[in-house]
N, C-alpha and C. Protein backbone atom coordinates (compact mmCIF):
# COMPACT_ATOMS: atom_id res chain seq x y z
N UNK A 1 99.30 65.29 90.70
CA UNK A 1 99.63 65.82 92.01
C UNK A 1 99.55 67.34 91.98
N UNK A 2 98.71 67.68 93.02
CA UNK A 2 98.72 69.31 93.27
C UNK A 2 100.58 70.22 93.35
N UNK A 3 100.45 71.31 93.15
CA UNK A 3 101.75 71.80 93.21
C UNK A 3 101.32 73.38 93.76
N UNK A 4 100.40 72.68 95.00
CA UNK A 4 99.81 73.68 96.10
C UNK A 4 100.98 73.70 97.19
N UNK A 5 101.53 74.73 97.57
CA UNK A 5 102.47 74.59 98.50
C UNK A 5 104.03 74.02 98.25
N UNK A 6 104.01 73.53 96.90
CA UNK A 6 105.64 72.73 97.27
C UNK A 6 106.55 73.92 96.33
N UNK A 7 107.76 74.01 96.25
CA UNK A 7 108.52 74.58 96.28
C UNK A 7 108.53 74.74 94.65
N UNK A 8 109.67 75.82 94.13
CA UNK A 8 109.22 76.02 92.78
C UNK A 8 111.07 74.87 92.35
N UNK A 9 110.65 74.59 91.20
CA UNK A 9 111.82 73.59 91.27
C UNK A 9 112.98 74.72 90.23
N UNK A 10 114.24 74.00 90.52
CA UNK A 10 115.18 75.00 89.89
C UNK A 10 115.05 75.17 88.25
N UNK A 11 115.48 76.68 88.20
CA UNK A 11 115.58 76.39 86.64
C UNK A 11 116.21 77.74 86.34
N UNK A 12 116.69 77.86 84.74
CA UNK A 12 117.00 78.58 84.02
C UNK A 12 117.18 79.40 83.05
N UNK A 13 116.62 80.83 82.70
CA UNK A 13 115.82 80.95 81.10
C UNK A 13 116.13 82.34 81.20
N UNK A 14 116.27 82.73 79.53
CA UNK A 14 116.87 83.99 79.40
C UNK A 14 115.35 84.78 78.94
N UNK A 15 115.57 85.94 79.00
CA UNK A 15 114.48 86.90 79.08
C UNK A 15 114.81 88.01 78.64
N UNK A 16 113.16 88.71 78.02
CA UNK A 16 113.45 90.00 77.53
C UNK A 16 112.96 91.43 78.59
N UNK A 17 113.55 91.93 79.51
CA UNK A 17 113.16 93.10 80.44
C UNK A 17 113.70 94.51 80.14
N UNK A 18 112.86 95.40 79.87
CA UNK A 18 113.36 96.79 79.51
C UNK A 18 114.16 96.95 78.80
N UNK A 19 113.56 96.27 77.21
CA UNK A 19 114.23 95.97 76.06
C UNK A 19 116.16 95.52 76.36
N UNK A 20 115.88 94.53 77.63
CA UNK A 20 116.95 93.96 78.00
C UNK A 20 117.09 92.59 77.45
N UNK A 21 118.19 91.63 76.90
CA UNK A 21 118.08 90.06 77.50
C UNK A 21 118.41 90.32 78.81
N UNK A 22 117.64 89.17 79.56
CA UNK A 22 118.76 88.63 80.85
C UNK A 22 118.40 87.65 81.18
N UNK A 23 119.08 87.08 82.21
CA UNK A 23 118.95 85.61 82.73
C UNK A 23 117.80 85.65 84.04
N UNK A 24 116.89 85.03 84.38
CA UNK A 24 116.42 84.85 85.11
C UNK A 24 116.33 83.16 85.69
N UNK A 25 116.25 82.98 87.12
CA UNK A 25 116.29 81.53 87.88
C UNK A 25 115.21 81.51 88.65
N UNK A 26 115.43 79.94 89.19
CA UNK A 26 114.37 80.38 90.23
C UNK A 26 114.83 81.17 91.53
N UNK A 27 115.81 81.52 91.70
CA UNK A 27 115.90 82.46 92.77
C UNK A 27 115.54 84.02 92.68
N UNK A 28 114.69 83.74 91.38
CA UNK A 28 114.34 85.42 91.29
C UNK A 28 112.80 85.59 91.77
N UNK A 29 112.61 83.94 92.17
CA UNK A 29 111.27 84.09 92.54
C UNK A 29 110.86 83.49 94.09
N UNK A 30 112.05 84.50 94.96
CA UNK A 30 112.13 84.21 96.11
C UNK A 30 112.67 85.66 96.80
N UNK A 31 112.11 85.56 98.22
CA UNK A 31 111.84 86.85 98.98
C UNK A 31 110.89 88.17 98.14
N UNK A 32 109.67 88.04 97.21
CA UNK A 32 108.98 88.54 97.09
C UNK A 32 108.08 87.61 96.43
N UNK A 33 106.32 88.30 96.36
CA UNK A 33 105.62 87.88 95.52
C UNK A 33 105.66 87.67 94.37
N UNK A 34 105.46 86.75 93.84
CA UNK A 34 105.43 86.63 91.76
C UNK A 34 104.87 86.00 91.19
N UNK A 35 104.60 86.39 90.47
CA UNK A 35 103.20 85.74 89.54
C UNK A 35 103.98 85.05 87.79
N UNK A 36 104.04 83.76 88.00
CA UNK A 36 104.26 83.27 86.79
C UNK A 36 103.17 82.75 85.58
N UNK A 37 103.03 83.67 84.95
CA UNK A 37 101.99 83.48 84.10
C UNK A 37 102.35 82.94 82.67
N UNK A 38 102.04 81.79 82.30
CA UNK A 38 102.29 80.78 81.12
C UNK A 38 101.14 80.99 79.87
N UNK A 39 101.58 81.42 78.86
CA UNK A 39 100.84 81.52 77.58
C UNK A 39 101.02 80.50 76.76
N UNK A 40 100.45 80.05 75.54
CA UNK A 40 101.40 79.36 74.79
C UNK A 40 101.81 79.89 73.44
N UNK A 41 101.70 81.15 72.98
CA UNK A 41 102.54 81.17 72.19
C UNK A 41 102.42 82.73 71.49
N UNK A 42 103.77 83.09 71.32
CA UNK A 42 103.92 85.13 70.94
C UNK A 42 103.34 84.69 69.34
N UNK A 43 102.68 86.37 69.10
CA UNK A 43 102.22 86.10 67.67
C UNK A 43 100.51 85.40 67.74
N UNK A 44 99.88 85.78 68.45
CA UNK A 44 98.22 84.69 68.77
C UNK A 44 97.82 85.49 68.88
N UNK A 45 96.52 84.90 69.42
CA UNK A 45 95.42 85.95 69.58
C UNK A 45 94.88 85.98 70.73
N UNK A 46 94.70 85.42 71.68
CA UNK A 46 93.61 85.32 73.02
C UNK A 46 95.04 86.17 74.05
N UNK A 47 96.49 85.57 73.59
CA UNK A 47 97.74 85.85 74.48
C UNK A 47 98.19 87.03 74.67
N UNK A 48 97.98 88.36 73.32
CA UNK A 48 98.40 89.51 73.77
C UNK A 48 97.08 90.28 74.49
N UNK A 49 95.98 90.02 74.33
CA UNK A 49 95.04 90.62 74.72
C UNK A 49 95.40 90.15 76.86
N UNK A 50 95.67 89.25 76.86
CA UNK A 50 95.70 88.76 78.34
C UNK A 50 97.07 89.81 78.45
N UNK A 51 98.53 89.22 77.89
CA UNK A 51 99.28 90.22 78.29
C UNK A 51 99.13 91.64 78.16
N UNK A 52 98.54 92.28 77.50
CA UNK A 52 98.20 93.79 77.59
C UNK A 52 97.21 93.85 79.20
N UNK A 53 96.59 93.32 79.31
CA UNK A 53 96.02 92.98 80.39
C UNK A 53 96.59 93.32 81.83
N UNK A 54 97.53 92.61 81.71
CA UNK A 54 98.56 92.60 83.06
C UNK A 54 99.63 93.26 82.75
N UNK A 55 99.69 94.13 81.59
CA UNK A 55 100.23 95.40 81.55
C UNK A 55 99.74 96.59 81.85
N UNK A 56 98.48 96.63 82.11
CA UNK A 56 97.52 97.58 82.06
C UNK A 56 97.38 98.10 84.08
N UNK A 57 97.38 96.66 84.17
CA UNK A 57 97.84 96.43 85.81
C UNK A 57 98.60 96.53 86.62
N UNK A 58 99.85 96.11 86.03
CA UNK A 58 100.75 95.96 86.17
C UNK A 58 101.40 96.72 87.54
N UNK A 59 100.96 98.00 87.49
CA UNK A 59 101.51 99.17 88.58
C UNK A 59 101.14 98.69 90.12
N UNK A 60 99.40 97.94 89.57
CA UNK A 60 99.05 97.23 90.76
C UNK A 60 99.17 96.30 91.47
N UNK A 61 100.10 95.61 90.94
CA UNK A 61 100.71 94.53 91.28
C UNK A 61 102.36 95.37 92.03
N UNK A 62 102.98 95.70 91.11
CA UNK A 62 104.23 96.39 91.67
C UNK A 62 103.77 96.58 93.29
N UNK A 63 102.77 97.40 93.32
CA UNK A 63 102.09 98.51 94.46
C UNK A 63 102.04 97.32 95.78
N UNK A 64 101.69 95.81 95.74
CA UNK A 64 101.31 95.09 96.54
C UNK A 64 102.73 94.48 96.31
N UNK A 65 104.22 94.68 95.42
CA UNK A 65 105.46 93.92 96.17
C UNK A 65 105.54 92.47 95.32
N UNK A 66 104.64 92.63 93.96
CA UNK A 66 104.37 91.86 93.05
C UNK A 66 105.73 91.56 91.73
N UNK A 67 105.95 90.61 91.42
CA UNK A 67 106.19 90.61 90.25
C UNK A 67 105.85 89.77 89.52
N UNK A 68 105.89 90.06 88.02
CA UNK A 68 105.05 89.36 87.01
C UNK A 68 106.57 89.09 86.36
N UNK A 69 106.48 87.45 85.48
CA UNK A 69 106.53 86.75 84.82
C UNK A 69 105.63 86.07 83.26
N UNK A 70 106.31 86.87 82.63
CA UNK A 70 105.39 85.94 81.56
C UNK A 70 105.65 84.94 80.70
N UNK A 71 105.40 83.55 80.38
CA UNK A 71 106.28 82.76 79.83
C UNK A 71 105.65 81.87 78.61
N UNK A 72 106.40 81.38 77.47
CA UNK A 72 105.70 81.07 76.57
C UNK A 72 107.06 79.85 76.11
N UNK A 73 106.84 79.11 75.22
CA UNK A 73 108.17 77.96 74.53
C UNK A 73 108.91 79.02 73.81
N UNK A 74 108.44 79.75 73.28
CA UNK A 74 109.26 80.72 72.59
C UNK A 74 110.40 81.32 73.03
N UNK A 75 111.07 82.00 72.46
CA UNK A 75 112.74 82.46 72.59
C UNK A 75 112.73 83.33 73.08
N UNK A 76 113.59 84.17 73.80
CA UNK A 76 113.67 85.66 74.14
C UNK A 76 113.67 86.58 72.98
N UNK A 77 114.56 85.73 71.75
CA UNK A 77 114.48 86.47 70.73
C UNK A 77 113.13 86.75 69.93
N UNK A 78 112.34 86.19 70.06
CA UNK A 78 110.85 85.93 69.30
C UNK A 78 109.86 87.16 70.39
N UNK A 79 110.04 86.57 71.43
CA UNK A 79 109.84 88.12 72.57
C UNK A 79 109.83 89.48 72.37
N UNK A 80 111.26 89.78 71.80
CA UNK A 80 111.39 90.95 71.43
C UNK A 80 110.72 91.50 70.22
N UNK A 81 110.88 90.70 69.20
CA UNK A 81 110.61 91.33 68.12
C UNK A 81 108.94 91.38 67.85
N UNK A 82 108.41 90.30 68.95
CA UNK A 82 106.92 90.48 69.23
C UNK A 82 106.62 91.96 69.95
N UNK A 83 107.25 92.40 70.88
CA UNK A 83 107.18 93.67 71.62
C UNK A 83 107.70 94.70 70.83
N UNK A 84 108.60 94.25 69.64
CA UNK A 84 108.78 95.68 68.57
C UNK A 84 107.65 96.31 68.09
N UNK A 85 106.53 94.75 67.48
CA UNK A 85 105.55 95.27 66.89
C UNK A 85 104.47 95.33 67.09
N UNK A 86 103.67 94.79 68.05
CA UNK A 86 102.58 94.57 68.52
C UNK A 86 102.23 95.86 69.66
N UNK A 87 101.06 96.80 69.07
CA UNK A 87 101.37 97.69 70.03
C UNK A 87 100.51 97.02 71.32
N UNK A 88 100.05 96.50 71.35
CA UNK A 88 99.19 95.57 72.79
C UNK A 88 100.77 95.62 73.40
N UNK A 89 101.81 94.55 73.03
CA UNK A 89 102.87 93.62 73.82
C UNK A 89 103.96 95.25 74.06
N UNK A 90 103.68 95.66 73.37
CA UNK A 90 104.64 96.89 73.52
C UNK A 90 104.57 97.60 74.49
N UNK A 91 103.15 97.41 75.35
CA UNK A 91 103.55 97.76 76.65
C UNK A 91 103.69 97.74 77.88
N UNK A 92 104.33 96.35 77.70
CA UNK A 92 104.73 95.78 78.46
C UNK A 92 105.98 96.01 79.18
N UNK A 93 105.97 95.74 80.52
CA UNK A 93 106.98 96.42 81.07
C UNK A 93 107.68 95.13 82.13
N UNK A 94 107.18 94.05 82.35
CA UNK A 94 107.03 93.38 83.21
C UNK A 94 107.95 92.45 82.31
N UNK A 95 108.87 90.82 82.68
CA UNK A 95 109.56 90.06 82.47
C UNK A 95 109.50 89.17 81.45
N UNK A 96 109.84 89.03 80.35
CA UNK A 96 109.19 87.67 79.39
C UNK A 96 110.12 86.58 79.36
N UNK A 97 109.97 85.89 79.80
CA UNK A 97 111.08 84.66 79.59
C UNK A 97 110.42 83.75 78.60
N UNK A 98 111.27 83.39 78.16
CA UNK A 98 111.61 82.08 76.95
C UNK A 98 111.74 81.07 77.43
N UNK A 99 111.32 80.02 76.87
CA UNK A 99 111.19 78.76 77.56
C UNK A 99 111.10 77.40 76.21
N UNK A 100 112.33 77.80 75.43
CA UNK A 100 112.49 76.79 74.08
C UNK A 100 113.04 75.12 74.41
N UNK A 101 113.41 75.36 75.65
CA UNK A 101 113.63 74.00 76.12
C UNK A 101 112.43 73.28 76.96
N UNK A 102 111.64 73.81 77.05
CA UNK A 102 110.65 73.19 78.46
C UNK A 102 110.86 73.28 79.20
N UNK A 103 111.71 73.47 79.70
CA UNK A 103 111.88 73.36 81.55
C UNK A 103 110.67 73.89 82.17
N UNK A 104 110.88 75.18 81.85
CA UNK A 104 110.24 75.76 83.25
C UNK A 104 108.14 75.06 82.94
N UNK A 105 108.21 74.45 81.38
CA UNK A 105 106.78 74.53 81.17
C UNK A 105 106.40 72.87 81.96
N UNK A 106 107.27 72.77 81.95
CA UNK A 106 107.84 70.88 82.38
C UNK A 106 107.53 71.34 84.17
N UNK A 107 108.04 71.89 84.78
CA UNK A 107 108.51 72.36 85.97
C UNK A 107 107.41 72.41 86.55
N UNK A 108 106.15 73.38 85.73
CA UNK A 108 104.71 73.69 86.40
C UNK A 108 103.92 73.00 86.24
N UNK A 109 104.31 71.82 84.78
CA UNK A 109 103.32 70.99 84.51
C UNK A 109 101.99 71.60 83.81
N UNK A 110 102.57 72.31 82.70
CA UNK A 110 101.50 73.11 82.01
C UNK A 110 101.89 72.73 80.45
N UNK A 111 102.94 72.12 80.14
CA UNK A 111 103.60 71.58 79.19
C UNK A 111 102.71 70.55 77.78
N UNK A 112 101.99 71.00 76.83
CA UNK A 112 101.44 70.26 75.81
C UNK A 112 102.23 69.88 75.33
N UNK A 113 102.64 68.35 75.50
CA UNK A 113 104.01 68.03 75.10
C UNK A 113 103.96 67.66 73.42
N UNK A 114 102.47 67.40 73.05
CA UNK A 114 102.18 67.13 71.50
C UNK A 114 102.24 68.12 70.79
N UNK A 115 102.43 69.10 71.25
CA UNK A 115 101.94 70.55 70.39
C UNK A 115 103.35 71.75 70.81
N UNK A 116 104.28 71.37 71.79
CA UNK A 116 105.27 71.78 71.97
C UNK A 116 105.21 73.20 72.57
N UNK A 117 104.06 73.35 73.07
CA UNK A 117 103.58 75.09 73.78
C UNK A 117 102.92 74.63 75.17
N UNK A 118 102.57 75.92 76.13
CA UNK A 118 101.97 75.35 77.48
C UNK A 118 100.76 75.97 77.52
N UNK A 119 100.19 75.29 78.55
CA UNK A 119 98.42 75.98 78.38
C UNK A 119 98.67 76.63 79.44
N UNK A 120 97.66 78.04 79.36
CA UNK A 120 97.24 79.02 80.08
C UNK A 120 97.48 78.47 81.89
N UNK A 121 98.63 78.40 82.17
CA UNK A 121 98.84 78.80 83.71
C UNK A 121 99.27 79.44 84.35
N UNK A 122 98.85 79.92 85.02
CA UNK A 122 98.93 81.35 86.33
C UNK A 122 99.28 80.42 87.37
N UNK A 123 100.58 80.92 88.05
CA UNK A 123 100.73 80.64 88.96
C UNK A 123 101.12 81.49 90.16
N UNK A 124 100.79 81.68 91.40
CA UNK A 124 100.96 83.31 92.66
C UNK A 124 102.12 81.81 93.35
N UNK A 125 103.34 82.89 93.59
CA UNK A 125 104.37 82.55 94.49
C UNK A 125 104.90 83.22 95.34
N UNK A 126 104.65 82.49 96.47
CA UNK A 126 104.88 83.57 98.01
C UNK A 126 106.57 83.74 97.74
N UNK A 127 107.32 84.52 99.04
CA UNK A 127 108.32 84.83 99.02
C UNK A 127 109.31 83.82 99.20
N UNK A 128 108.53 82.91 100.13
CA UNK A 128 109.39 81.28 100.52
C UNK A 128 109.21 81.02 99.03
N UNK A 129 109.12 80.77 97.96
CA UNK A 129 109.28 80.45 96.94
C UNK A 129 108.30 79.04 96.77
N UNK A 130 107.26 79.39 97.15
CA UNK A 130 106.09 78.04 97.09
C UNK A 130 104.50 78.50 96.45
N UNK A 131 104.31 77.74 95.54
CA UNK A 131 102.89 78.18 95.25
C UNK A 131 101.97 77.96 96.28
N UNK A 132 101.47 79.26 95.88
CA UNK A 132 99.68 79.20 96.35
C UNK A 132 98.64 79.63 96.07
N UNK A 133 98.90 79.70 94.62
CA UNK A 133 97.79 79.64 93.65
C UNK A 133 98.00 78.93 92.52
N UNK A 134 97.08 77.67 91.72
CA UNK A 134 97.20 77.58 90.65
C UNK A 134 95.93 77.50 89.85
N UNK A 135 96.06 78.42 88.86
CA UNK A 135 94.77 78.25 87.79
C UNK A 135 95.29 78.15 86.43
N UNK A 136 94.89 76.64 85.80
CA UNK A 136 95.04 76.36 84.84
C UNK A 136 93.76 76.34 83.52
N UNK A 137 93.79 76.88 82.38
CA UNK A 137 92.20 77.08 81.30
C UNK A 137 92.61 76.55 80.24
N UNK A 138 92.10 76.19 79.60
CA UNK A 138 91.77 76.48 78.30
C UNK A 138 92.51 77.16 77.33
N UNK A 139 92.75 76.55 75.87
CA UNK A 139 93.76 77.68 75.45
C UNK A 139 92.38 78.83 75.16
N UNK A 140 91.34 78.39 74.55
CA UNK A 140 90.26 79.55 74.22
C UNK A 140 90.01 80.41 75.12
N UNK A 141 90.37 80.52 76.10
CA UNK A 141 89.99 81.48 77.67
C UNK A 141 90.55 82.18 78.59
N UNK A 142 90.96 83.28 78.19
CA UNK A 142 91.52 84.31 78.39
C UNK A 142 90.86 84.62 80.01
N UNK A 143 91.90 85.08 80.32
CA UNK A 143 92.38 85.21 81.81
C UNK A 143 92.24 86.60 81.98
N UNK A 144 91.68 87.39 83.65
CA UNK A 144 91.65 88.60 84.12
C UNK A 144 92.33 89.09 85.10
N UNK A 145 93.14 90.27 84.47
CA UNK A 145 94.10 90.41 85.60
C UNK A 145 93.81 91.47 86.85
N UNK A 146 92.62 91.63 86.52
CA UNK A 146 91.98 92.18 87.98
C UNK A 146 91.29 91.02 89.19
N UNK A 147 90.75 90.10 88.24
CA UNK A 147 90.58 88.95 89.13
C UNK A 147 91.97 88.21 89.55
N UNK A 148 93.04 88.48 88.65
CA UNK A 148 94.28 87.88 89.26
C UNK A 148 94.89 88.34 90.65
N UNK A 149 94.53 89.93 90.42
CA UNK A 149 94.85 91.00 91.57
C UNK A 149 94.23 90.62 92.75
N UNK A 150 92.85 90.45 92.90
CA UNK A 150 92.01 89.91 93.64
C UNK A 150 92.76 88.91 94.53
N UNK A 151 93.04 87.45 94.26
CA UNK A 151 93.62 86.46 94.54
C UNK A 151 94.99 86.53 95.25
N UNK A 152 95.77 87.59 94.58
CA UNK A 152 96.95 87.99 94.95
C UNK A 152 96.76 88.43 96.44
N UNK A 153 95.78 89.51 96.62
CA UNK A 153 95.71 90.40 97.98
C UNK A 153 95.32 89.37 99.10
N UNK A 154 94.31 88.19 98.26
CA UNK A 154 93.79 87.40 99.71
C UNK A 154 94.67 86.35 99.96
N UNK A 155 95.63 86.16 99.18
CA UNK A 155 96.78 85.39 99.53
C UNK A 155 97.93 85.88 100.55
N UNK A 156 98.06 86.96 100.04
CA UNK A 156 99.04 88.27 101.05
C UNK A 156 98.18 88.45 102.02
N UNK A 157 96.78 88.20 101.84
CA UNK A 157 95.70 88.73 103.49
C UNK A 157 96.28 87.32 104.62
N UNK A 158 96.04 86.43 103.78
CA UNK A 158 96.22 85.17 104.39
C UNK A 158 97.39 84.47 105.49
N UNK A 159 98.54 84.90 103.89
CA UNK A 159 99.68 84.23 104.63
C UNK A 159 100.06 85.53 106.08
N UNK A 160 99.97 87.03 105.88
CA UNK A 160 99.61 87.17 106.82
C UNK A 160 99.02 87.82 108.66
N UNK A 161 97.96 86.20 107.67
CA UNK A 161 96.62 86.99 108.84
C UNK A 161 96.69 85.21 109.65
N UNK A 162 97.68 84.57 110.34
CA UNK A 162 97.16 83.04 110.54
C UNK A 162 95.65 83.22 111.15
N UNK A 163 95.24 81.83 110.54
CA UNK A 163 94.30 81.78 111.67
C UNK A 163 92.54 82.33 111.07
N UNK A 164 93.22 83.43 110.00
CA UNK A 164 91.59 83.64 109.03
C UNK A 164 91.98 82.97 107.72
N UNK A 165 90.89 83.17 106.92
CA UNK A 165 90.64 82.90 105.58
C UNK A 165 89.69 83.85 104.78
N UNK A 166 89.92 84.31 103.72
CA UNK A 166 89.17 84.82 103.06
C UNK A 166 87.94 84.20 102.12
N UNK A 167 86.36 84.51 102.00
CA UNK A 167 85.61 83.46 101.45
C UNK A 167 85.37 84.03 100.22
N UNK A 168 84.58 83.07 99.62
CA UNK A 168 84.28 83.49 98.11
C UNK A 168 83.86 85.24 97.89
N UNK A 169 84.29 85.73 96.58
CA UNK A 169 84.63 87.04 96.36
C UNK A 169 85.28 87.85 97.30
N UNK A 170 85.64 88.03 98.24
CA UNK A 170 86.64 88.36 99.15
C UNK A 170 87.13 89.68 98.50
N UNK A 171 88.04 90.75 99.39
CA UNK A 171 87.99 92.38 98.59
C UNK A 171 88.75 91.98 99.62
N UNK A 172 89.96 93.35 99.24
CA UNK A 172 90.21 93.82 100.34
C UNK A 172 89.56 94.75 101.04
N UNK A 173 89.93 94.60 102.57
CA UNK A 173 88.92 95.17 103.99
C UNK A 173 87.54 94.97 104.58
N UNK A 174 87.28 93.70 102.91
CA UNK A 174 86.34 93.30 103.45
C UNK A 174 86.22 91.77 104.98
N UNK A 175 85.09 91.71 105.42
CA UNK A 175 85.62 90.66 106.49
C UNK A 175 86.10 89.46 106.30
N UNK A 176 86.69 88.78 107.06
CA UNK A 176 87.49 87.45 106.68
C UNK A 176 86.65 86.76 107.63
N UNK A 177 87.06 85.21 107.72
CA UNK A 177 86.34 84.48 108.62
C UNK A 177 87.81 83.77 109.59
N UNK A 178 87.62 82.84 110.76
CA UNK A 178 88.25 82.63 111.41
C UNK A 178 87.85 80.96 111.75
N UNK A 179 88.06 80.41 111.15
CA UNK A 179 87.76 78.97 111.27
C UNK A 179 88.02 78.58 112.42
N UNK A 180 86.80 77.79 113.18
CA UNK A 180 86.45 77.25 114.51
C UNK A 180 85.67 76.59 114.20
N UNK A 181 85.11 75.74 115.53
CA UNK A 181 84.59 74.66 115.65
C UNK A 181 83.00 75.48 115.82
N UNK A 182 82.64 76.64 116.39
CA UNK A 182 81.78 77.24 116.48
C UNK A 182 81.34 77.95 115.02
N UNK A 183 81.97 78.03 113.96
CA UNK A 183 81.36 78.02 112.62
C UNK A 183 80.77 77.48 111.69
N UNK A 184 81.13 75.83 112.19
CA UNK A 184 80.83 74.60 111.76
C UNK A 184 79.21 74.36 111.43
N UNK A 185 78.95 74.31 110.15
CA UNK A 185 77.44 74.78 110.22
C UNK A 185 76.27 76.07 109.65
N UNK A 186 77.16 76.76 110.43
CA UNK A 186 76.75 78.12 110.57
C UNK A 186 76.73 79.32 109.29
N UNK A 187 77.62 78.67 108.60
CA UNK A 187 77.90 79.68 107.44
C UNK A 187 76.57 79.22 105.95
């Protein structure tokens, strides 16, 4: 079953933010944009290169009212001491939650339950607290967080613009379309 549109289900997980622990829920992923992005595991190789990634970005996301999530089975504690040393993860500035119980990997349904880690899912969550984006890969296939950015804006173009849609490669300011019965065809 798609988990296009339905609500994010409750949950609970401690995290490492501005060489902070803290608790994060799902009510932290409500009344703004957020991007929950699922790795499977601190200490790899394809995972800090993606998180440096969307650290690198990061400002640009802030800039559009964004927040990032990054989540792995691992501990908050394993978090940190990954961000002590790794200068990629080190600069990171954005949320890491831990997720040693499954829940939240259970929750999105990204959960390798044989291997006890989650595969590469990105997920964009509007402010109502509902997805509307999901892209799930490969553990070999590293993810772009400028194409993530991309997706983000035509989602924010979307929810709102009623009434248009943005088409393949889509920019911002570039034109949108307006679905009618008089397009039918035509494109």
């Amino acid at each position: 079953m798609s988990l296009i549109n339905t609500e994010v289900k409750p949950f609970k997980a401690q995290a490492l933010k501005a060489g902070k622990f803290i608790e994060v829920t799902d009510a932290n992923l409500k009344g703004k944009w957020s991007v929950v992005f699922f790795y499977p595991a601190d200490f790899t190789f394809v995972c800090p290169t993606e998180l440096e990634d969307l650290a690198d970005n990061y400002a640009e996301f802030q800039k559009l009212g964004v927040e990032i999530y990054s989540v792995s089975t691992d501990t908050h504690f394993a978090h940190k001491a990954w961000h002590d040393t790794s200068d990629a993860v080190k600069k990171i500035q954005y949320t890491m939650v831990g997720d040693p119980t499954h829940q939240l990997s259970r929750n999105f349904d990204v959960l390798i339950e044989a291997d006890g880690i989650a595969d590469r899912g990105t997920f964009v969550i509007d402010p109502a607290g509902k997805i509307q984006i999901v892209e799930i890969t490969a553990g070999g296939i590293g993810r772009d967080a400028k194409e993530l950015l991309r997706k983000v804006k035509a989602a924010q173009y979307v929810a709102s613009h009623p009434g248009e849609v943005c088409p393949a490669k889509w920019k911002e300011g570039e034109k949108t379309l307006a679905p009618s019965l008089d397009l039918v065809g035509k494109i």
